[in-house]
Protein backbone atom coordinates (compact mmCIF):
# COMPACT_ATOMS: atom_id res chain seq x y z
CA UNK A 1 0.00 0.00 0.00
CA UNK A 2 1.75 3.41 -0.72
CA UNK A 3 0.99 6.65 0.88
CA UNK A 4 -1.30 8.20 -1.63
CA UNK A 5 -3.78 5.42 -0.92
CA UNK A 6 -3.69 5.89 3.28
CA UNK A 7 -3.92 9.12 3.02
CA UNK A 8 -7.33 8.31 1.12
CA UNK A 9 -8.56 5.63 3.38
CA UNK A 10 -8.51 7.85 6.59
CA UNK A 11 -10.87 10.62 5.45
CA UNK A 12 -13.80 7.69 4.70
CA UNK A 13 -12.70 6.47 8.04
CA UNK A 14 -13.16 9.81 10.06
CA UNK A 15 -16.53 10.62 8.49
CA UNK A 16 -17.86 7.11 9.04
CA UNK A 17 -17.07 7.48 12.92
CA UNK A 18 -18.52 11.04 13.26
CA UNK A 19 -22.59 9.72 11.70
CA UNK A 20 -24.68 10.69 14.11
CA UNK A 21 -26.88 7.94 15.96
CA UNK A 22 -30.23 7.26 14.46
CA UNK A 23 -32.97 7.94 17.41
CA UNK A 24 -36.15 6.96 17.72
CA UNK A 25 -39.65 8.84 16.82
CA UNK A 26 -41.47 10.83 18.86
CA UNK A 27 -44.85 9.18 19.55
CA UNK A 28 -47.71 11.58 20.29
CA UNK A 29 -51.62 10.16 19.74
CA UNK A 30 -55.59 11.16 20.17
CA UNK A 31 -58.78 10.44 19.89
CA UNK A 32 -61.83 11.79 18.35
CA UNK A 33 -64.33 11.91 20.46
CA UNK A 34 -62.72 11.26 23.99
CA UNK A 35 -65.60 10.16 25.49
CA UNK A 36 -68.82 8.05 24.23
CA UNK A 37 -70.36 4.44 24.26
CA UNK A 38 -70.25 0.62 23.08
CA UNK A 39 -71.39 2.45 19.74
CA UNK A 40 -69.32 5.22 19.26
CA UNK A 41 -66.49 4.59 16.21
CA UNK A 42 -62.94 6.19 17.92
CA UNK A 43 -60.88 7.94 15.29
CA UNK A 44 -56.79 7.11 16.96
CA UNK A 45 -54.56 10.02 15.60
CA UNK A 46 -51.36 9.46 15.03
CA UNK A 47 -50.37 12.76 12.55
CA UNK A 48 -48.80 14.26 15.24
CA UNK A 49 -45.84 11.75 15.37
CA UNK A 50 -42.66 13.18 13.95
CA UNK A 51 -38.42 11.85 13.86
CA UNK A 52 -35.79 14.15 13.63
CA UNK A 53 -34.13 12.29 10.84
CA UNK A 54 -36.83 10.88 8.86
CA UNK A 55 -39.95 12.23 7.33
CA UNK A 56 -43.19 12.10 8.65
CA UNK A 57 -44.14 10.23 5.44
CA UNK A 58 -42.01 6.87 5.66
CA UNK A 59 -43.20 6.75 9.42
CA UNK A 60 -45.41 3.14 10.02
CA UNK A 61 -47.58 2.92 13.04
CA UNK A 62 -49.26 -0.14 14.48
CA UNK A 63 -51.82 -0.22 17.38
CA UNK A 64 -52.91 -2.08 20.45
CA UNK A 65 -56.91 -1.10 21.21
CA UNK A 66 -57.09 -3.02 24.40
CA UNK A 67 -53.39 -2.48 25.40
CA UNK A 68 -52.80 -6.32 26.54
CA UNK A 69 -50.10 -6.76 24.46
CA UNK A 70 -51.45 -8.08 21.21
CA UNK A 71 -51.19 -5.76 18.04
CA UNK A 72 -54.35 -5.03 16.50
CA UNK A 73 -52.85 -3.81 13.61
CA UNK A 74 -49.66 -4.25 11.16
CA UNK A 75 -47.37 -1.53 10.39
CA UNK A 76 -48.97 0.95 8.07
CA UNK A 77 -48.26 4.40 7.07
CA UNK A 78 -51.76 5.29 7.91
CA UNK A 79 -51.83 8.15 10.92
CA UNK A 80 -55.24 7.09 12.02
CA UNK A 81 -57.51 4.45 12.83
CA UNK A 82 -61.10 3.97 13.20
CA UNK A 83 -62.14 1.38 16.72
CA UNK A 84 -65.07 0.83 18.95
CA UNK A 85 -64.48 -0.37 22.72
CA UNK A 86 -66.91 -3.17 24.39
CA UNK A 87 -66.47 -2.56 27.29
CA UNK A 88 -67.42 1.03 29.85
CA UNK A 89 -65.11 2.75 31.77
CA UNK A 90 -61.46 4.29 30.70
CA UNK A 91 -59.95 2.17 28.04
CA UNK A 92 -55.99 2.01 27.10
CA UNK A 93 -55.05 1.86 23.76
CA UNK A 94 -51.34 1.82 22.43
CA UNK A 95 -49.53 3.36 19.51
CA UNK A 96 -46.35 1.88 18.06
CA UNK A 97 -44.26 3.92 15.56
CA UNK A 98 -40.91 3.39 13.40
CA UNK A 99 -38.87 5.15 11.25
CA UNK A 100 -36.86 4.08 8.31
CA UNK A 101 -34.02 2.36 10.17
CA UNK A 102 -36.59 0.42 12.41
CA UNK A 103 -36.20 2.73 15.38
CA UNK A 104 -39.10 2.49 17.39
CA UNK A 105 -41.36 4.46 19.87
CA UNK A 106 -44.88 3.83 22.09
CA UNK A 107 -47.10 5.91 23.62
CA UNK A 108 -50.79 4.83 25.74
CA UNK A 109 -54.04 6.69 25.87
CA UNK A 110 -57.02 6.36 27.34
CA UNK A 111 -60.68 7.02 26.34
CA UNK A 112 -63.98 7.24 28.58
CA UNK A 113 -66.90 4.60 27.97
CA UNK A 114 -70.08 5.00 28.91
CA UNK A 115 -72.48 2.86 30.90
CA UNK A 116 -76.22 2.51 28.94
CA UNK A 117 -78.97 3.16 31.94
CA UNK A 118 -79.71 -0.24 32.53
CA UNK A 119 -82.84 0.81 35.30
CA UNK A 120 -85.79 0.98 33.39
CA UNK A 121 -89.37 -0.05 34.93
CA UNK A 122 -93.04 1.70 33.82
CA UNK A 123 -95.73 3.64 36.17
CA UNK A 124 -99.20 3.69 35.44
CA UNK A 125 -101.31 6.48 36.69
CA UNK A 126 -103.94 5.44 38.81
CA UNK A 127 -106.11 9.24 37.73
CA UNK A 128 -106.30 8.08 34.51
CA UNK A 129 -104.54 4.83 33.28
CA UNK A 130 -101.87 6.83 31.73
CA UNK A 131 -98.65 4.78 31.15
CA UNK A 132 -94.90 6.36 31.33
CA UNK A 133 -91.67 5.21 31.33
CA UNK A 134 -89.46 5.93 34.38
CA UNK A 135 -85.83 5.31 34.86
CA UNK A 136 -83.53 5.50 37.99
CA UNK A 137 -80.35 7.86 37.70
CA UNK A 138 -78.52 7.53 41.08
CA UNK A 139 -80.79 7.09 44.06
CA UNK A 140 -83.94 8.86 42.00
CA UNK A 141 -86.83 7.82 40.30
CA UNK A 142 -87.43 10.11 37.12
CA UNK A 143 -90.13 10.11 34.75
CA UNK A 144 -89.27 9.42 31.58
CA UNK A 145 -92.01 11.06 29.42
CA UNK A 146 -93.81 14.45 29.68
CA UNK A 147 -96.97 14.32 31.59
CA UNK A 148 -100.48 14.17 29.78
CA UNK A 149 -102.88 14.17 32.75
CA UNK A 150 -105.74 16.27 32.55
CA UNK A 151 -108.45 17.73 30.00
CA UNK A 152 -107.32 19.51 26.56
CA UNK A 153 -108.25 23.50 26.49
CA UNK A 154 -108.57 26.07 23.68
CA UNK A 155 -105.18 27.67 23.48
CA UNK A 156 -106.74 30.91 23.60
CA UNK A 157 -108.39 30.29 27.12
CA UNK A 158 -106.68 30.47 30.26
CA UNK A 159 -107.18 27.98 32.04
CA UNK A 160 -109.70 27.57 34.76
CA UNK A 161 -108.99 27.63 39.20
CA UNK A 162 -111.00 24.57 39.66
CA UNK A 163 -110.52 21.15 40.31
CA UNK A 164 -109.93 19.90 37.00
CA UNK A 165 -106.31 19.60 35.51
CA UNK A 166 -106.45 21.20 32.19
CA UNK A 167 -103.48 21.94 29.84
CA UNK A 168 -102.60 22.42 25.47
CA UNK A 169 -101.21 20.48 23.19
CA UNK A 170 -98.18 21.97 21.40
CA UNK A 171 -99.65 24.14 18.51
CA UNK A 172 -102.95 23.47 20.36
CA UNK A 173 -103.48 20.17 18.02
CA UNK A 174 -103.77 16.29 18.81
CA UNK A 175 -100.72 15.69 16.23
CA UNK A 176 -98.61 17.17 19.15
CA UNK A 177 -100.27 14.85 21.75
CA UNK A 178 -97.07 12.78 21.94
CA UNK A 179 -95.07 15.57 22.92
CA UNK A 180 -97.35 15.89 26.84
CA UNK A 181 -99.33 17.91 27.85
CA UNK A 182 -98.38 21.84 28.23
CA UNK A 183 -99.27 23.05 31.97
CA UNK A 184 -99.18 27.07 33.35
CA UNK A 185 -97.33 27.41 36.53
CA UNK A 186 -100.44 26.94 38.66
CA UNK A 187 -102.40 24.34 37.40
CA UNK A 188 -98.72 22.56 37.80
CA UNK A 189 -98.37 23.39 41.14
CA UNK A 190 -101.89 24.11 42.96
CA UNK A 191 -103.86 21.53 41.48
CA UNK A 192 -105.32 18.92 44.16
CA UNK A 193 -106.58 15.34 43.29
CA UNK A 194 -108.21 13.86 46.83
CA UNK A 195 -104.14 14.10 48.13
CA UNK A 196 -102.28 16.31 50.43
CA UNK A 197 -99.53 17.33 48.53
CA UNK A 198 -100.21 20.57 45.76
CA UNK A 199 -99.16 19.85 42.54
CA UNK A 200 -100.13 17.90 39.20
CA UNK A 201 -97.90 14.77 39.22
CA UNK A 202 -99.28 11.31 40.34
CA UNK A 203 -99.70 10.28 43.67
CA UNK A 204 -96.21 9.08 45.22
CA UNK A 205 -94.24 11.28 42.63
CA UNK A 206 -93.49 15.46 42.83
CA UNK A 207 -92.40 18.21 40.39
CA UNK A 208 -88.14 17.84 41.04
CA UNK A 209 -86.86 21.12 42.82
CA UNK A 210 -84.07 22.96 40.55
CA UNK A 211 -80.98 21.37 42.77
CA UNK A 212 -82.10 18.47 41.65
CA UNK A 213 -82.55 18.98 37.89
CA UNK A 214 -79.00 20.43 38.38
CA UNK A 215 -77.45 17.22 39.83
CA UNK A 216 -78.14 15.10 36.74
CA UNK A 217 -76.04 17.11 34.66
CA UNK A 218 -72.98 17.38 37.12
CA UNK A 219 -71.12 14.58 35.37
CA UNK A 220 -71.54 16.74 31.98
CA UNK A 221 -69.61 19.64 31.46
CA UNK A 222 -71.74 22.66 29.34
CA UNK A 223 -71.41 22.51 26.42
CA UNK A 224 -72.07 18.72 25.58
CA UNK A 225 -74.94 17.10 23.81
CA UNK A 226 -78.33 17.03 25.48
CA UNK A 227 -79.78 14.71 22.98
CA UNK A 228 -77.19 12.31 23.32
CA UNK A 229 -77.17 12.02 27.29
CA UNK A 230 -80.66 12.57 28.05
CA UNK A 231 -82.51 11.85 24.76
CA UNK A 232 -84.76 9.28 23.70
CA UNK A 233 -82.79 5.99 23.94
CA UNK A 234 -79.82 8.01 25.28
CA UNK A 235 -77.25 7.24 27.86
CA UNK A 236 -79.02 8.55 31.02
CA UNK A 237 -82.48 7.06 29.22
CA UNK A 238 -84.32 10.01 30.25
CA UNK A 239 -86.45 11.03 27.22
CA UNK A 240 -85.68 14.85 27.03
CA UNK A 241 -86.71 16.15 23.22
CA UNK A 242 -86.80 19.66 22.08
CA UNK A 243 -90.29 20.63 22.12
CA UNK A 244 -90.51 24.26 23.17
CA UNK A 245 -93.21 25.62 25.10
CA UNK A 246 -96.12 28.28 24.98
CA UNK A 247 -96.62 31.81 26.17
CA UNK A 248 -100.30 33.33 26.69
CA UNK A 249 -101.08 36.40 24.77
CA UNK A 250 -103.12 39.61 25.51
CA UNK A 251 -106.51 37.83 27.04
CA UNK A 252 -108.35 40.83 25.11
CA UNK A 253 -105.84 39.51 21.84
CA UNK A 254 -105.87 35.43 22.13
CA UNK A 255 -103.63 35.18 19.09
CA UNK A 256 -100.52 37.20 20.68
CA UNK A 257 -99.79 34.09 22.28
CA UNK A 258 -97.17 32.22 20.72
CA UNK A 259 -95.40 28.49 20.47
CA UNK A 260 -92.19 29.00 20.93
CA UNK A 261 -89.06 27.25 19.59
CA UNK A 262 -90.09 24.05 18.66
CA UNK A 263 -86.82 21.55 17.91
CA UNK A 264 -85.04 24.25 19.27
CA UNK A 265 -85.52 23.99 23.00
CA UNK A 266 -88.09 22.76 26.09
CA UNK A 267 -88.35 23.73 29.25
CA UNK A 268 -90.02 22.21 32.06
CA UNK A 269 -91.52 23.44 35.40
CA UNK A 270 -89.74 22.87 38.64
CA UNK A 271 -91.18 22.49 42.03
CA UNK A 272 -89.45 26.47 43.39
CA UNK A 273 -91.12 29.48 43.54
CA UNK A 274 -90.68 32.96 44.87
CA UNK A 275 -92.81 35.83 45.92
CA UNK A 276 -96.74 36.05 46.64
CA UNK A 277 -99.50 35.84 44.44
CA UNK A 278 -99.14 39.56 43.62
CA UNK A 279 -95.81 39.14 42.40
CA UNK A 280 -94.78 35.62 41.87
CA UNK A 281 -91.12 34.45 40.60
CA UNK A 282 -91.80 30.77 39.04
CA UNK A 283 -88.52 28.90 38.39
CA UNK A 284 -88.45 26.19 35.35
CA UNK A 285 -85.41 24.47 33.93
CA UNK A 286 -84.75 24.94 29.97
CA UNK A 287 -82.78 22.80 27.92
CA UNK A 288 -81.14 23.67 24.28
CA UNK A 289 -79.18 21.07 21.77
CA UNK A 290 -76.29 21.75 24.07
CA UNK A 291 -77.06 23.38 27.45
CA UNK A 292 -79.31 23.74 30.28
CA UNK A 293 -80.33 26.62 32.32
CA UNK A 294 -82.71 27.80 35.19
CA UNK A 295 -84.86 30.29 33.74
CA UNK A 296 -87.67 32.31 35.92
CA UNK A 297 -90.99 33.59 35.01
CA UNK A 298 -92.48 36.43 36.29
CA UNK A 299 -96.42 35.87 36.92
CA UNK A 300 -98.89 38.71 38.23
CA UNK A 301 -102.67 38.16 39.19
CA UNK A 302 -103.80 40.54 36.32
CA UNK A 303 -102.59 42.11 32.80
CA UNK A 304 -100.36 44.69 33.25
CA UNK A 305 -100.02 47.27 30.09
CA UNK A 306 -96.43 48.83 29.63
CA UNK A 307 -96.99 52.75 30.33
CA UNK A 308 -94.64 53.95 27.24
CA UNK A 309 -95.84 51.17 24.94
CA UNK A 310 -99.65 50.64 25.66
CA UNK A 311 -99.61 47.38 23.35
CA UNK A 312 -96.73 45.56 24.66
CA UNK A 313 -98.04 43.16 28.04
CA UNK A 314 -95.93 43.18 31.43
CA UNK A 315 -97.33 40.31 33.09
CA UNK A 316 -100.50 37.86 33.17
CA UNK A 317 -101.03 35.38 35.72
CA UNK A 318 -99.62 32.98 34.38
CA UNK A 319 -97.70 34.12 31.12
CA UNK A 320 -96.51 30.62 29.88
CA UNK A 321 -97.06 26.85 29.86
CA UNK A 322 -94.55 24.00 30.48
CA UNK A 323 -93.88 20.36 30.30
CA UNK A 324 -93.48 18.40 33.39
CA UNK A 325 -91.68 16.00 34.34
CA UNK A 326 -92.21 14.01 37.92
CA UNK A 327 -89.25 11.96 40.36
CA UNK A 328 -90.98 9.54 42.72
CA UNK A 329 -91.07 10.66 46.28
């Protein structure tokens, strides 16, 4: 070997030594939703994955659903993947990357499942053979379906102080009967059916008080979908659908009542009140596609005109109609 070839062989020798190390990816992962059911399709994320010496493009992933050890999956260069979980609770699920030279990384997750209200049982009101689905959430009884009890009246009557329930269809028709029956504040609350107790629900059940409206929803964070956790066939089985609710008119001008937001909203009386007769502050709970909220109404014995604008009506006693809903006593 003579010098002009050593002195070439070094150089190749010198850069070999000084190649950097090939390290592994860094594994980040989610999931759309976070939360749901035995139903719900999970889309895993894996974009966010990246290696300092490869591109994001030759990256492969692989995946464990159930995290016991047992790939799902083969290596693909697919970031996501679409899953259900059987079973409720927080479920793991693991995410394998490599890169190019085989390098490889792992991260875990976790996702929420939810139980399916599994307490269902029916009540049949003695008053009038009415049937209604109730289902247990926590220690409560709830009913399930709006209350219908009572005789239909002309939308542009109040209704009566007697002994006789009486309440409106939405849109004052029968095609509405299957939404319940539409109550004011006081036949809701001072009605009395040969029982000690003052309001309109069947004996052994009451109108809920506001606190505990509020307590079903203290697992949910606001926003989150009504429909989904209290709807028909929901998670919490409860039967909540958006059906509005009616507010009288001028009793001198029947047809300035109105139906009000119908697929939109409900809202439902609650057993809490404020006030006297003269000046009454009725509390009901409303629900939207993605909230709840307390909302009052302000109920006076008589009409009471605006001074500056003659046509517009302060108060009536009462000024709207409700659903209502009953929890066993």
């Amino acid at each position: 070997m003579n010098i002009r070839q050593i002195i070439y062989i070094i150089p190749f020798g010198l850069l070999a030594s000084c190649e950097p190390d090939n390290t592994p990816p860094v594994a980040r992962v989610s999931s759309n939703p976070g939360i749901g059911d035995t139903t719900t399709i999970f889309m895993l994320d894996a974009s966010e994955c990246s290696d300092q010496e490869s591109s994001a493009y030759v990256l492969r992933y692989r995946w464990d659903c159930d995290n016991d050890g047992m790939w799902d999956t083969d290596y693909s260069t697919r970031t996501s993947y679409a899953t259900r979980f059987s079973k409720p609770g927080y479920q793991t699920y693991r995410l394998e990357v490599t890169d190019e030279d085989n390098a490889t990384a792992s991260i875990t997750d976790s996702v929420f499942i939810l139980t399916f209200n599994q307490n269902p049982d029916t009540l049949i009101d003695p008053r009038d053979g009415n049937r209604y689905p109730v289902i247990k959430i926590g220690e409560t009884w709830w009913m399930a379906d709006n209350l219908r009890f009572g005789i239909p009246i002309d939308w542009k009557t109040a209704p009566s102080k007697d002994s006789i329930a009486e309440f409106i269809y939405f849109n004052n028709s029968q095609a509405y009967q299957d939404y319940g029956a539409l109550y004011t504040w006081e036949e809701a609350h001072y009605f009395r059916y040969s029982r000690v107790t003052g309001d309109i629900c069947p004996p052994g059940w009451r109108l809920p008080l506001p606190e505990e409206w509020s307590a079903l929803f203290k697992s949910y964070k606001q926003p989150f979908d009504v429909m989904y956790y209290f709807g028909p066939g929901s998670v919490e089985n409860l039967g909540i659908e958006m059906h509005g609710y009616y507010e009288y008119g001028d009793p001198d001008h029947p047809l300035r009542g109105e139906f009000s937001e119908d697929q939109i909203l409900v809202r439902y009386w609650t057993g809490y009140s404020t006030g006297t007769d003269s000046l009454r502050t009725c509390t009901g709970i409303q629900f939207t596609l993605d909230t709840w909220s307390l909302t009052t109404s302000f109920n006076k014995p008589r009409w009471e005109y605006n001074p500056y604008f003659p046509s517009v009506v302060i108060g009536y006693f009462p000024v709207e109609t409700a659903y209502v809903r009953c929890i066993k006593e």
